[in-house]
C-alpha atoms as a PDB file:
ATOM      1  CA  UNK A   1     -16.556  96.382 -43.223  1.00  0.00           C
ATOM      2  CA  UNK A   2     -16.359  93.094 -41.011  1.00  0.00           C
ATOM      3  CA  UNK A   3     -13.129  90.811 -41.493  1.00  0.00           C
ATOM      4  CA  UNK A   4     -13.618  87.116 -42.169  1.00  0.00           C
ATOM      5  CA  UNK A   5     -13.575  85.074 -38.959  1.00  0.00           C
ATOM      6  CA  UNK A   6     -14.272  81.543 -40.288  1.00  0.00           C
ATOM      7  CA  UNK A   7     -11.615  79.244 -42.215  1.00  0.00           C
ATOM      8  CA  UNK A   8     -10.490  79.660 -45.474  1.00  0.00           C
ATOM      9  CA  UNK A   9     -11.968  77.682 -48.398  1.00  0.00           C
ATOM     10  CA  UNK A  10      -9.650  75.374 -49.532  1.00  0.00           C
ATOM     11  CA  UNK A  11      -7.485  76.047 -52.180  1.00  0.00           C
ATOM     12  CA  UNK A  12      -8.178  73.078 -54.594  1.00  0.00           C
ATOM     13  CA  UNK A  13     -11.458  74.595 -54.352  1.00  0.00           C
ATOM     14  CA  UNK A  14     -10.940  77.867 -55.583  1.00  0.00           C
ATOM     15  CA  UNK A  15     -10.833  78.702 -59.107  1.00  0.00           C
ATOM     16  CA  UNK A  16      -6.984  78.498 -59.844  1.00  0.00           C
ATOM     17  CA  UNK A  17      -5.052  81.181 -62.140  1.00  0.00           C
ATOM     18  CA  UNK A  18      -3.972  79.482 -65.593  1.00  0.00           C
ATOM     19  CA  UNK A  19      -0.286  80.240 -66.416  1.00  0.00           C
ATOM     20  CA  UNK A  20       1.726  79.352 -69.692  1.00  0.00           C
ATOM     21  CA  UNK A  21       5.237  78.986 -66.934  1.00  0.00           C
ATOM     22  CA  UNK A  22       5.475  78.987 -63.155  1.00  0.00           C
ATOM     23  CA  UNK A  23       9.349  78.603 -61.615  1.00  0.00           C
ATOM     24  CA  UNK A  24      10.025  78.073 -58.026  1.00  0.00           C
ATOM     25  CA  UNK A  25      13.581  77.759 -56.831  1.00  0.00           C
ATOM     26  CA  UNK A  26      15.147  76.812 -53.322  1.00  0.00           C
ATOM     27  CA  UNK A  27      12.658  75.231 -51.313  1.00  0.00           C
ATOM     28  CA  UNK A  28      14.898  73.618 -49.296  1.00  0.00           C
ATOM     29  CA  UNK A  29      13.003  70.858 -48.279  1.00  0.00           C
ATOM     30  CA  UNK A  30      14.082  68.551 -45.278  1.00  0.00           C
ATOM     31  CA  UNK A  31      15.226  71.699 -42.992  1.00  0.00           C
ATOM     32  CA  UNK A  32      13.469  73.838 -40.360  1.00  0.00           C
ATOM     33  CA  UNK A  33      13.422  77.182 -42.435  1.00  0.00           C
ATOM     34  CA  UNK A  34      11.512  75.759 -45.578  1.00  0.00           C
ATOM     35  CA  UNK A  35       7.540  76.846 -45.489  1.00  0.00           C
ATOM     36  CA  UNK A  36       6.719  73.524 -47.218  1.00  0.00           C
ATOM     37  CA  UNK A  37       2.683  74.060 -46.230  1.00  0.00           C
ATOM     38  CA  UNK A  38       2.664  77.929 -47.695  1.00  0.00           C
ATOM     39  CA  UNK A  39       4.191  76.349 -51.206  1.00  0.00           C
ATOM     40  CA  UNK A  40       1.366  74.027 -50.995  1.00  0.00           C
ATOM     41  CA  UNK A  41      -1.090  76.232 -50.544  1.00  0.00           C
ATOM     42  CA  UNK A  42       0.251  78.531 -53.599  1.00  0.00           C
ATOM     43  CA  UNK A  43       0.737  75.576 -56.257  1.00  0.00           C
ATOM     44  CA  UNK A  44      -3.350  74.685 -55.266  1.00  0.00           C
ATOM     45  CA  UNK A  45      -3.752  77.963 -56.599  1.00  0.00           C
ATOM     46  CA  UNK A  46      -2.428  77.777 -60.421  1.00  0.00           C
ATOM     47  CA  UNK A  47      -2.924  75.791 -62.764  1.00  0.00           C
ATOM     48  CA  UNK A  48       0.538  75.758 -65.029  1.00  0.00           C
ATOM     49  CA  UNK A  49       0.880  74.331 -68.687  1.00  0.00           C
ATOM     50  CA  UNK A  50       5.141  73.826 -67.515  1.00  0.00           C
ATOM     51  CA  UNK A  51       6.217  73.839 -63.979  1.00  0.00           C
ATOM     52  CA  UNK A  52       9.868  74.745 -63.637  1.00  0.00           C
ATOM     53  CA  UNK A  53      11.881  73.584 -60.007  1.00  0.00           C
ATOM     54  CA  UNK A  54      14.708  75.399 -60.349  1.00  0.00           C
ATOM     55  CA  UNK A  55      17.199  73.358 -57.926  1.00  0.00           C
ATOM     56  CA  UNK A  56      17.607  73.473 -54.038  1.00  0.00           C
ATOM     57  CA  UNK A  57      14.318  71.600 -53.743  1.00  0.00           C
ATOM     58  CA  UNK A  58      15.112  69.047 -51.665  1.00  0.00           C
ATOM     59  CA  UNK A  59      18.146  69.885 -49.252  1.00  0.00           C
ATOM     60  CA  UNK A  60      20.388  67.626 -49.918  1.00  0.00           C
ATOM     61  CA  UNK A  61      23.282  68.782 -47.935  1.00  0.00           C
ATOM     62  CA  UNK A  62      20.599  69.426 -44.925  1.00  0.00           C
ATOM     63  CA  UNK A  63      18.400  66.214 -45.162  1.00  0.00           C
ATOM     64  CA  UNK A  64      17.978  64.237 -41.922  1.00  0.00           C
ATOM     65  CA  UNK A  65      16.028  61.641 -41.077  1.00  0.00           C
ATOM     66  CA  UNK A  66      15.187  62.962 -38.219  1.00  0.00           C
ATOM     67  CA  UNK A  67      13.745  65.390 -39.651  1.00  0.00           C
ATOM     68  CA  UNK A  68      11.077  65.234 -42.755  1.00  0.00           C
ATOM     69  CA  UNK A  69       7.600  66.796 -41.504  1.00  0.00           C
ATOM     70  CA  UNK A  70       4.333  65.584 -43.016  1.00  0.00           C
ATOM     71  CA  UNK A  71       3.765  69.019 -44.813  1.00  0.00           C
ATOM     72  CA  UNK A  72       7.076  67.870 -46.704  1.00  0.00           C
ATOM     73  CA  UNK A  73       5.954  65.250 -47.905  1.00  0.00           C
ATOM     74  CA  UNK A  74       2.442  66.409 -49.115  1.00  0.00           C
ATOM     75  CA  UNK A  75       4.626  68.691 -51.334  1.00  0.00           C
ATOM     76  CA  UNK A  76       6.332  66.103 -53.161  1.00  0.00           C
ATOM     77  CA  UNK A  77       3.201  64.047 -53.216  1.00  0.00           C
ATOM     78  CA  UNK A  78       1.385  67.488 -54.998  1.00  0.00           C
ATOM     79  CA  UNK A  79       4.309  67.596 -57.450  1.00  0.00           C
ATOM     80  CA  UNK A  80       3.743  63.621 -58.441  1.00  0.00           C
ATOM     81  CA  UNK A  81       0.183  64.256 -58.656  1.00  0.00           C
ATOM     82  CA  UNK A  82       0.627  67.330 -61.396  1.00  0.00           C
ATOM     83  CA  UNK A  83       2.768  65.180 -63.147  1.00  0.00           C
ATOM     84  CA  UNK A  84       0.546  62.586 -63.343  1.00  0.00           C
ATOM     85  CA  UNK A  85      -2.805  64.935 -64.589  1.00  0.00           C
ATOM     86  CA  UNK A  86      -0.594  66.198 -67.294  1.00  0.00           C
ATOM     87  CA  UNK A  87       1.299  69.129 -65.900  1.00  0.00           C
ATOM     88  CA  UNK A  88       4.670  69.562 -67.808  1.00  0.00           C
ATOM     89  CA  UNK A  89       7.425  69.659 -64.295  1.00  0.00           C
ATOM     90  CA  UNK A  90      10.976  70.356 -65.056  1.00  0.00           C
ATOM     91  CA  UNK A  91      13.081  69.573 -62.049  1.00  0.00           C
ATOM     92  CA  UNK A  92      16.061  71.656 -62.633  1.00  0.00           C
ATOM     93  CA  UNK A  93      19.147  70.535 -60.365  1.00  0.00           C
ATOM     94  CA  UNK A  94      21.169  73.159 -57.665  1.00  0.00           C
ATOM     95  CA  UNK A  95      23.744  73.175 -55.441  1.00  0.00           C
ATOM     96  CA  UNK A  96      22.078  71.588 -52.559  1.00  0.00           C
ATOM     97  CA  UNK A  97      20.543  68.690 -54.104  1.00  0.00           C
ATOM     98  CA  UNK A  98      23.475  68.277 -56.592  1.00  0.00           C
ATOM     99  CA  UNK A  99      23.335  65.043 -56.180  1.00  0.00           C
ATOM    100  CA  UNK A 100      20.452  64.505 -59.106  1.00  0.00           C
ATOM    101  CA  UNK A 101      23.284  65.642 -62.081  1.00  0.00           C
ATOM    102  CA  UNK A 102      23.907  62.301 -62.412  1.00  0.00           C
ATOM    103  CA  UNK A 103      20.635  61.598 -63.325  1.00  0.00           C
ATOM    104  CA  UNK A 104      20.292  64.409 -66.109  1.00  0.00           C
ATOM    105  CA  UNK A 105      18.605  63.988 -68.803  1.00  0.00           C
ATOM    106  CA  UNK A 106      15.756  62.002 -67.348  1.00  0.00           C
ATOM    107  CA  UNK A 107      12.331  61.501 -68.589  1.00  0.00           C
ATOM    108  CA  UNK A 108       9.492  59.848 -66.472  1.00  0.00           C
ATOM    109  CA  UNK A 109       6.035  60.845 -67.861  1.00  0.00           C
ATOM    110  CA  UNK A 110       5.225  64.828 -67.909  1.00  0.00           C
ATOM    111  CA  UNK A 111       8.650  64.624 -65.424  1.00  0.00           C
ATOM    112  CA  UNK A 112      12.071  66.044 -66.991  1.00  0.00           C
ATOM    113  CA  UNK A 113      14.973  66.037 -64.645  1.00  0.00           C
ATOM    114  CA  UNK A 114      17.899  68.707 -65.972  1.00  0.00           C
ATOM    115  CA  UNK A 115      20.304  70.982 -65.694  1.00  0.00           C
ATOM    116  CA  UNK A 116      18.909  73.195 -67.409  1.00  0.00           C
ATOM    117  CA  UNK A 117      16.190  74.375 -69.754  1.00  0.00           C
ATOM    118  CA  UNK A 118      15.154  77.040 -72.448  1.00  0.00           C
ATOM    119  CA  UNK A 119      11.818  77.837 -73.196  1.00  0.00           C
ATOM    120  CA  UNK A 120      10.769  79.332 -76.180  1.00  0.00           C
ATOM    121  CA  UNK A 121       8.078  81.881 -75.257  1.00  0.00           C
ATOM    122  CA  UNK A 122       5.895  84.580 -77.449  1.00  0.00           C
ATOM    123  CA  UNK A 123       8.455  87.699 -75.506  1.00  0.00           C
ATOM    124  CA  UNK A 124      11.824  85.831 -76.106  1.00  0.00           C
ATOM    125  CA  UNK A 125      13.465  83.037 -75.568  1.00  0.00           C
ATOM    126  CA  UNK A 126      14.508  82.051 -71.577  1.00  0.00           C
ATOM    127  CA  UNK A 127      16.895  80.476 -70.338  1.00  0.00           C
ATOM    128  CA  UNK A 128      16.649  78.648 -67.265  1.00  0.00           C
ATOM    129  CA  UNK A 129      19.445  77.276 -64.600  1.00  0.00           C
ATOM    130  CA  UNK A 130      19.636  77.372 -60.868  1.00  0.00           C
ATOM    131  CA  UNK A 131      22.864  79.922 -60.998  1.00  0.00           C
ATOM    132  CA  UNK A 132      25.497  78.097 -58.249  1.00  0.00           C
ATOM    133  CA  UNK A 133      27.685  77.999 -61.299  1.00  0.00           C
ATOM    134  CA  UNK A 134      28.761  81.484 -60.929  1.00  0.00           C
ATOM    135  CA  UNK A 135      29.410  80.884 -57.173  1.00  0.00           C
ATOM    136  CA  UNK A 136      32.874  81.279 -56.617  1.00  0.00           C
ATOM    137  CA  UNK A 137      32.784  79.073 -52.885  1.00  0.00           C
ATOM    138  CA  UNK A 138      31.148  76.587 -54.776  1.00  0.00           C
ATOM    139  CA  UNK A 139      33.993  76.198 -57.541  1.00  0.00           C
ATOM    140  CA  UNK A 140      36.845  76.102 -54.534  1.00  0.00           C
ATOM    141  CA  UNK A 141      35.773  75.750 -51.513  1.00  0.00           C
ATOM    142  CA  UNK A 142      32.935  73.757 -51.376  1.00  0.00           C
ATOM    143  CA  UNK A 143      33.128  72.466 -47.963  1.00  0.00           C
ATOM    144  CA  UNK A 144      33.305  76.313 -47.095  1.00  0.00           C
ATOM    145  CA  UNK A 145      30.199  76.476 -48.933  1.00  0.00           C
ATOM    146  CA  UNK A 146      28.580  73.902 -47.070  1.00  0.00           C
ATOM    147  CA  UNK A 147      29.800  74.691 -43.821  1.00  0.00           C
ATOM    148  CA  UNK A 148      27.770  78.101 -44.623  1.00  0.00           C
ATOM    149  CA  UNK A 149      24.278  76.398 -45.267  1.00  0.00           C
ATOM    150  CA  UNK A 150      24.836  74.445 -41.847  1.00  0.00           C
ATOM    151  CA  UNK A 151      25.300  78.178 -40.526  1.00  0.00           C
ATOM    152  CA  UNK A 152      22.345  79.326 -42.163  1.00  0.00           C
ATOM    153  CA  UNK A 153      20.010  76.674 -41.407  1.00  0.00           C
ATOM    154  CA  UNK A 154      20.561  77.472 -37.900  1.00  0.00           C
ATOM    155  CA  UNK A 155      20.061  81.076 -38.104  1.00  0.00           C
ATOM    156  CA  UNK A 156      16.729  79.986 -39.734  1.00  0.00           C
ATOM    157  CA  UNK A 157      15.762  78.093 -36.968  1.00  0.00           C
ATOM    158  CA  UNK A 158      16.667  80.506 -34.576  1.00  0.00           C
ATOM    159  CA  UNK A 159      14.309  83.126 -36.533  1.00  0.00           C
ATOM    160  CA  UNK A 160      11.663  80.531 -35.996  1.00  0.00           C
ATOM    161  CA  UNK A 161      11.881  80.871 -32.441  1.00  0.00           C
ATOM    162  CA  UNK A 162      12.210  84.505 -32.417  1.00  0.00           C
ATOM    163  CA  UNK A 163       9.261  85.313 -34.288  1.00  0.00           C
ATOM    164  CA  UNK A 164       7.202  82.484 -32.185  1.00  0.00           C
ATOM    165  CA  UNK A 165       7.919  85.002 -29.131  1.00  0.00           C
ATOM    166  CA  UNK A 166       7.163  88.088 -31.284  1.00  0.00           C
ATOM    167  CA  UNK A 167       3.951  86.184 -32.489  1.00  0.00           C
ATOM    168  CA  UNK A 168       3.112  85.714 -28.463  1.00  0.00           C
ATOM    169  CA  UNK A 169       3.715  89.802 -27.580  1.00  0.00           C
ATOM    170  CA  UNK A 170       1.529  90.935 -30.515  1.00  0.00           C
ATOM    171  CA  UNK A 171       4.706  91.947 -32.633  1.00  0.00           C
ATOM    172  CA  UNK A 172       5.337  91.504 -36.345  1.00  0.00           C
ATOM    173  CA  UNK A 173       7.947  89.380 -37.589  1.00  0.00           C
ATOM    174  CA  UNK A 174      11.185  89.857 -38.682  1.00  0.00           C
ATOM    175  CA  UNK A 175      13.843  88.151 -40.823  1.00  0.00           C
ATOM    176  CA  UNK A 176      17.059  87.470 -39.531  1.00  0.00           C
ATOM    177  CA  UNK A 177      19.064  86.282 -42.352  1.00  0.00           C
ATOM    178  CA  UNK A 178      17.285  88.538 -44.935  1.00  0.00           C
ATOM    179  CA  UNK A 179      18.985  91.459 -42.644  1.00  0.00           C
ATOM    180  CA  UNK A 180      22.297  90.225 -41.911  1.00  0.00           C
ATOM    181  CA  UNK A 181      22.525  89.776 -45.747  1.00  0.00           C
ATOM    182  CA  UNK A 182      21.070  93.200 -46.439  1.00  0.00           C
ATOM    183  CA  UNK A 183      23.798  94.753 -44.076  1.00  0.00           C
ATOM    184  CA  UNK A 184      27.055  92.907 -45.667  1.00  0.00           C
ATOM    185  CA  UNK A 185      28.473  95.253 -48.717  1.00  0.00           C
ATOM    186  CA  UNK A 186      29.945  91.881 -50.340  1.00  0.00           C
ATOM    187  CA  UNK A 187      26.623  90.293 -50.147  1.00  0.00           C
ATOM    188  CA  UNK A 188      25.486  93.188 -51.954  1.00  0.00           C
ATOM    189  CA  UNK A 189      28.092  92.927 -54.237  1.00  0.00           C
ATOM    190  CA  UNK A 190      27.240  89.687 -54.986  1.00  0.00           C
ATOM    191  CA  UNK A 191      24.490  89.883 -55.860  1.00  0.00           C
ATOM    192  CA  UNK A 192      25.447  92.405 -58.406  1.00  0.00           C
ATOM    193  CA  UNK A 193      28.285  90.348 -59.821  1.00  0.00           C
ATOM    194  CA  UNK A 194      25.846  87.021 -60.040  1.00  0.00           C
ATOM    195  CA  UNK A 195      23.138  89.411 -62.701  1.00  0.00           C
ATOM    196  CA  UNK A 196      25.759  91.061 -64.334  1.00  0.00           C
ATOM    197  CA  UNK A 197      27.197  87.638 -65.056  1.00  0.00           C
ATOM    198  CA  UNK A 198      24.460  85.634 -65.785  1.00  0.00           C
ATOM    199  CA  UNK A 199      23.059  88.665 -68.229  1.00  0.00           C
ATOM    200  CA  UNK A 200      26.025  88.671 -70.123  1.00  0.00           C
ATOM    201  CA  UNK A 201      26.533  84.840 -70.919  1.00  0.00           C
ATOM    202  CA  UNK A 202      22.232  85.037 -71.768  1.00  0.00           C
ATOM    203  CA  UNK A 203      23.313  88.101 -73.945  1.00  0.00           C
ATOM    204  CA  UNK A 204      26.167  86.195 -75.882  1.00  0.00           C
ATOM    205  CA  UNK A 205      24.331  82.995 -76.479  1.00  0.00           C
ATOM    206  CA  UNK A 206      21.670  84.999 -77.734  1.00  0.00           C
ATOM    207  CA  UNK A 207      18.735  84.940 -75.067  1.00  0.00           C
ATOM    208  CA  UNK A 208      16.376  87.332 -73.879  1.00  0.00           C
ATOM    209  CA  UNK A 209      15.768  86.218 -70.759  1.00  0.00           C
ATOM    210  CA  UNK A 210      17.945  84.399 -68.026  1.00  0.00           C
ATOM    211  CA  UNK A 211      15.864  83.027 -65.376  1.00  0.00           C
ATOM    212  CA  UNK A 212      17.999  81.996 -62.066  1.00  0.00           C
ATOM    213  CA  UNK A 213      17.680  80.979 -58.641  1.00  0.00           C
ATOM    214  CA  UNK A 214      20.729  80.406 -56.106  1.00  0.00           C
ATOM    215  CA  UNK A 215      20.462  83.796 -53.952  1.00  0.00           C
ATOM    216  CA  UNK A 216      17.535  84.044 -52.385  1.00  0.00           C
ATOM    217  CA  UNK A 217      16.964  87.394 -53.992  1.00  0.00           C
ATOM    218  CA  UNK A 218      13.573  87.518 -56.464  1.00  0.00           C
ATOM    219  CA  UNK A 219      14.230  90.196 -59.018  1.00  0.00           C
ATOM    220  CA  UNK A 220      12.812  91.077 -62.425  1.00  0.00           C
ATOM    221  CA  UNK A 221      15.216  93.581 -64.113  1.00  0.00           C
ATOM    222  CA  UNK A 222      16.687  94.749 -67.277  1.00  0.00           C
ATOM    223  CA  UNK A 223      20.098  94.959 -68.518  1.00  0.00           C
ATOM    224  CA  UNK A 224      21.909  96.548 -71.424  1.00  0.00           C
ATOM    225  CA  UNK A 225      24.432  94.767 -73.003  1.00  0.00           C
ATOM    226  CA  UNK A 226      26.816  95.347 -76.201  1.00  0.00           C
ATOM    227  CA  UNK A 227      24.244  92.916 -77.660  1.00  0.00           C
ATOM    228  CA  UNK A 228      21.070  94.444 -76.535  1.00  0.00           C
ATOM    229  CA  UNK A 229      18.963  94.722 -73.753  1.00  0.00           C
ATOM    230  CA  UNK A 230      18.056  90.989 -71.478  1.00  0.00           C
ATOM    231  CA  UNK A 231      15.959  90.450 -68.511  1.00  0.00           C
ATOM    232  CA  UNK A 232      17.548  88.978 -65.442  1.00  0.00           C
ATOM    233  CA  UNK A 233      14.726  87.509 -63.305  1.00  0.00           C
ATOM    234  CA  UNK A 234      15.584  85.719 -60.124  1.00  0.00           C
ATOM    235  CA  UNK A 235      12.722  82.873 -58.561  1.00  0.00           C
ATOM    236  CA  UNK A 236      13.778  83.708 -54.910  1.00  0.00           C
ATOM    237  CA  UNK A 237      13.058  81.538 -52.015  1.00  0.00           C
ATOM    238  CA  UNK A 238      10.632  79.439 -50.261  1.00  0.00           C
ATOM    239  CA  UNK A 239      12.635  80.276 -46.714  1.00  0.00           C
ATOM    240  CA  UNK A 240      12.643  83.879 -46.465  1.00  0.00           C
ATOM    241  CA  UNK A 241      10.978  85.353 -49.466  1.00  0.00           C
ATOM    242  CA  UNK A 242       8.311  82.926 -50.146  1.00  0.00           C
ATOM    243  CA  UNK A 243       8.615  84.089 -54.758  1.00  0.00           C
ATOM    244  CA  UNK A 244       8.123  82.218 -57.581  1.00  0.00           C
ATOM    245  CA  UNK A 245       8.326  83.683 -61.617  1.00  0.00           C
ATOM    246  CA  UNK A 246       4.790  83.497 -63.146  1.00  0.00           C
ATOM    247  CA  UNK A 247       4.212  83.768 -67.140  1.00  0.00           C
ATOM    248  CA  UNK A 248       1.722  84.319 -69.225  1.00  0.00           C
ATOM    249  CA  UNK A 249       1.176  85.138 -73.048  1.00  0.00           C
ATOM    250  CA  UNK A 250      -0.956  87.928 -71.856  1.00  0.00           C
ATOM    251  CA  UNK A 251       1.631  89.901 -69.269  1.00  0.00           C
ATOM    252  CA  UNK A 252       5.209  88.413 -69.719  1.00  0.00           C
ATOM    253  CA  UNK A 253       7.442  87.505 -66.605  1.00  0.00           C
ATOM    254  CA  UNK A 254       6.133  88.594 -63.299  1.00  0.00           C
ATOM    255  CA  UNK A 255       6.826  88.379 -59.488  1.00  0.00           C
ATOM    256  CA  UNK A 256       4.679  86.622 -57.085  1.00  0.00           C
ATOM    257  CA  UNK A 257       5.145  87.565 -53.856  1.00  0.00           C
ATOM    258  CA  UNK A 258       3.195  85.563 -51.194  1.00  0.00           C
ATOM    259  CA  UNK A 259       2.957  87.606 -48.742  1.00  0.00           C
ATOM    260  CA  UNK A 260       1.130  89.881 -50.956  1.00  0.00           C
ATOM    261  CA  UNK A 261      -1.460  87.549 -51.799  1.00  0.00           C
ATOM    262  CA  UNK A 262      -4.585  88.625 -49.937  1.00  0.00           C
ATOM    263  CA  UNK A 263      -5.998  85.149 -50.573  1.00  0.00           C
ATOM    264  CA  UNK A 264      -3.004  83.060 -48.891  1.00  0.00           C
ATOM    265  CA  UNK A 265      -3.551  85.281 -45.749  1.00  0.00           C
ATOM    266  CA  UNK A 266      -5.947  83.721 -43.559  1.00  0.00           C
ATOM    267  CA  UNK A 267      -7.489  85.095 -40.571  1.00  0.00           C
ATOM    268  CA  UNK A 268      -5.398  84.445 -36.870  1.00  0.00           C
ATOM    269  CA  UNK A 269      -7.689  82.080 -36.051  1.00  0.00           C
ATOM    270  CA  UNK A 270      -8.149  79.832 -39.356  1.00  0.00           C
ATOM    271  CA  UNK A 271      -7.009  76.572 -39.885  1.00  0.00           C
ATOM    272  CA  UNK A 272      -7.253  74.564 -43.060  1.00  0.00           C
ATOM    273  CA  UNK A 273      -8.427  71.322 -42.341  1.00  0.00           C
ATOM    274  CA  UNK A 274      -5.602  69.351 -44.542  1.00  0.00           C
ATOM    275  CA  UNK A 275      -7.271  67.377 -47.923  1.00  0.00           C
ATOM    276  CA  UNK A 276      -7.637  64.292 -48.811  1.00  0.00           C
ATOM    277  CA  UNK A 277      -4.709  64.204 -51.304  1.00  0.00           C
ATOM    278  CA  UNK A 278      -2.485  65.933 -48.506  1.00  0.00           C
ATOM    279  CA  UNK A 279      -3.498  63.197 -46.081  1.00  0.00           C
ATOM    280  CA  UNK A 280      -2.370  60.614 -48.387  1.00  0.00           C
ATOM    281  CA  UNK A 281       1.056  62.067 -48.499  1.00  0.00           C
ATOM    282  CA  UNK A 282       0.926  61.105 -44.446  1.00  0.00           C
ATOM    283  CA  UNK A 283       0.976  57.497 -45.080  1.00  0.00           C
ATOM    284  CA  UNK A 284       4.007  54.650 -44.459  1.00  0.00           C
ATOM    285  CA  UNK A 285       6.619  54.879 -46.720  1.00  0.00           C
ATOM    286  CA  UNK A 286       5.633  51.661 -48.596  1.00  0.00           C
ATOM    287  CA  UNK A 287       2.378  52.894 -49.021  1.00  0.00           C
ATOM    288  CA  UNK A 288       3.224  56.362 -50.099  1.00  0.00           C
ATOM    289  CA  UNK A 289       5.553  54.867 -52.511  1.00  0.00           C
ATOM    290  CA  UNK A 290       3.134  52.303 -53.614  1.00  0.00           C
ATOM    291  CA  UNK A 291       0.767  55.630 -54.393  1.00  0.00           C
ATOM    292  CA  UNK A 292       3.241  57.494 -56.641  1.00  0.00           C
ATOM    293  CA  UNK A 293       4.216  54.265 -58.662  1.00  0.00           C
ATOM    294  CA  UNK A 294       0.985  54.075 -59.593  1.00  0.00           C
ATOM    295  CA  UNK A 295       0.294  57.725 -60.263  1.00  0.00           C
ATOM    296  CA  UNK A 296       3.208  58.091 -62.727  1.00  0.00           C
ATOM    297  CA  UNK A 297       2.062  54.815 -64.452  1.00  0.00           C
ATOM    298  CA  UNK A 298       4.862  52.488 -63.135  1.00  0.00           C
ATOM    299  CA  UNK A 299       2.937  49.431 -61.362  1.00  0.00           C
END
């Protein structure tokens, strides 16, 4: 059976999966570890009645302006451009962009901006919230907390480089943080303590799901409480894990894993030739701006 040698065709092109929810969580844009042009290339690939963000979208803490890459941009561009055809996006606020809670409560089009959300869905009602709540750093020590992202973005970057060389000897990749968080017992732990918590206060207020972000850890799991059982399901990451939460009537909640996608993996030598809507997203900033007054009906 022969393998595919010629480029991909492009994903606006192909006939995109309908889904009732789709939640992505921790994209981090604005720092080197965030595959901006992979989230791209899975949102071209659904077609979502209600888009939830669920916080650390834009780095906040992180952002430069030294350093916002056109594939960035084209992602926020996408977003406006959903918005605009109709496509229900609730921007959920985190840790790292925290800086939006002040704007809760805002309504621009098919564009909610919140803390949080609950959707009322044919296999229970969800409840959705980024999660940095339950963080204990960020409750006292935030500058701890912050000083920690700095830490990780490097260790990101410094995975970049490493897998460049492993890409050059033939070798697969690895992830650095991903293991040094494996290895830790009170990461582990953690983790534990952030389901167990977040199941329980679902549990109380009478949800049966709790949908989360926050950890970088994408999970879909079930709980028993004193009140019954509720679903703890976890977005992941656009930096290590590349997961989102998909729903439909038809299956429920489910885990999409990129990296598992046999469509988003394109031969070695492939390359996308970017599309017209991306290269919009390339323009000035008073053009660009100019273009997504005008989508969401403002000029």
């Amino acid at each position: 059976m022969s393998t595919p040698t010629g480029p991909l065709p492009e994903a606006g092109r192909r006939k995109k999966r309908r889904l009732a929810v789709a939640v992505v969580s921790d994209v981090h844009l604005g720092t080197y570890g965030c595959h901006a042009a992979e989230l791209l290339r899975y949102l071209k690939t659904i077609r979502p009645q209600v888009l939830v963000l669920n916080g650390d979208i834009v780095d906040i803490w992180q952002f430069s302006k030294n350093y916002w890459p056109a594939s960035h941009m084209r992602v926020v561009r996408y977003l406006a451009g959903l918005a605009a055809k109709g496509t229900r996006i609730c921007y959920l606020t985190g840790n790292h962009d925290e800086l939006l809670r002040k704007f809760a409560g805002l309504k621009l089009g098919h564009f909610q901006l919140d803390n949080k959300l609950v959707l009322d869905l044919p296999h229970g009602r969800t409840w959705l919230f980024h999660g940095d709540v339950f963080d204990v750093s960020m409750r006292h020590a935030r500058w701890l907390a912050r000083l920690g992202g700095k830490g990780y973005d490097l260790l990101i970057l410094l995975n970049r480089l490493v897998n460049f060389g492993l890409q050059k000897l033939g070798q697969p990749r690895v992830a650095l943080s991903k293991a040094v968080k494996d290895r830790v017992k009170s990461a582990v732990s953690l983790v534990s303590d952030f389901e167990q918590t977040a199941v329980g206060i679902a549990a109380d207020n009478g949800y049966r799901y709790v949908a989360c972000g926050h950890i970088h850890q994408p999970e879909i799991r079930t709980l028993t409480t004193p009140q019954g059982e509720v679903t703890y399901l976890n977005s992941g990451d656009w930096v290590e894990n590349l997961t989102a939460l998909e729903y439909t009537a038809d299956t429920g909640w489910t885990l999409y894993r990129y990296a598992e996608d046999p469509l988003m993996q394109p031969p070695a030598d492939a390359a996308e030739p970017p599309e017209a809507t991306d290269l919009a997203a390339d323009a000035a900033p008073a053009t660009l701006l100019a273009g997504l007054l005008a989508e969401f009906k403002l000029k």
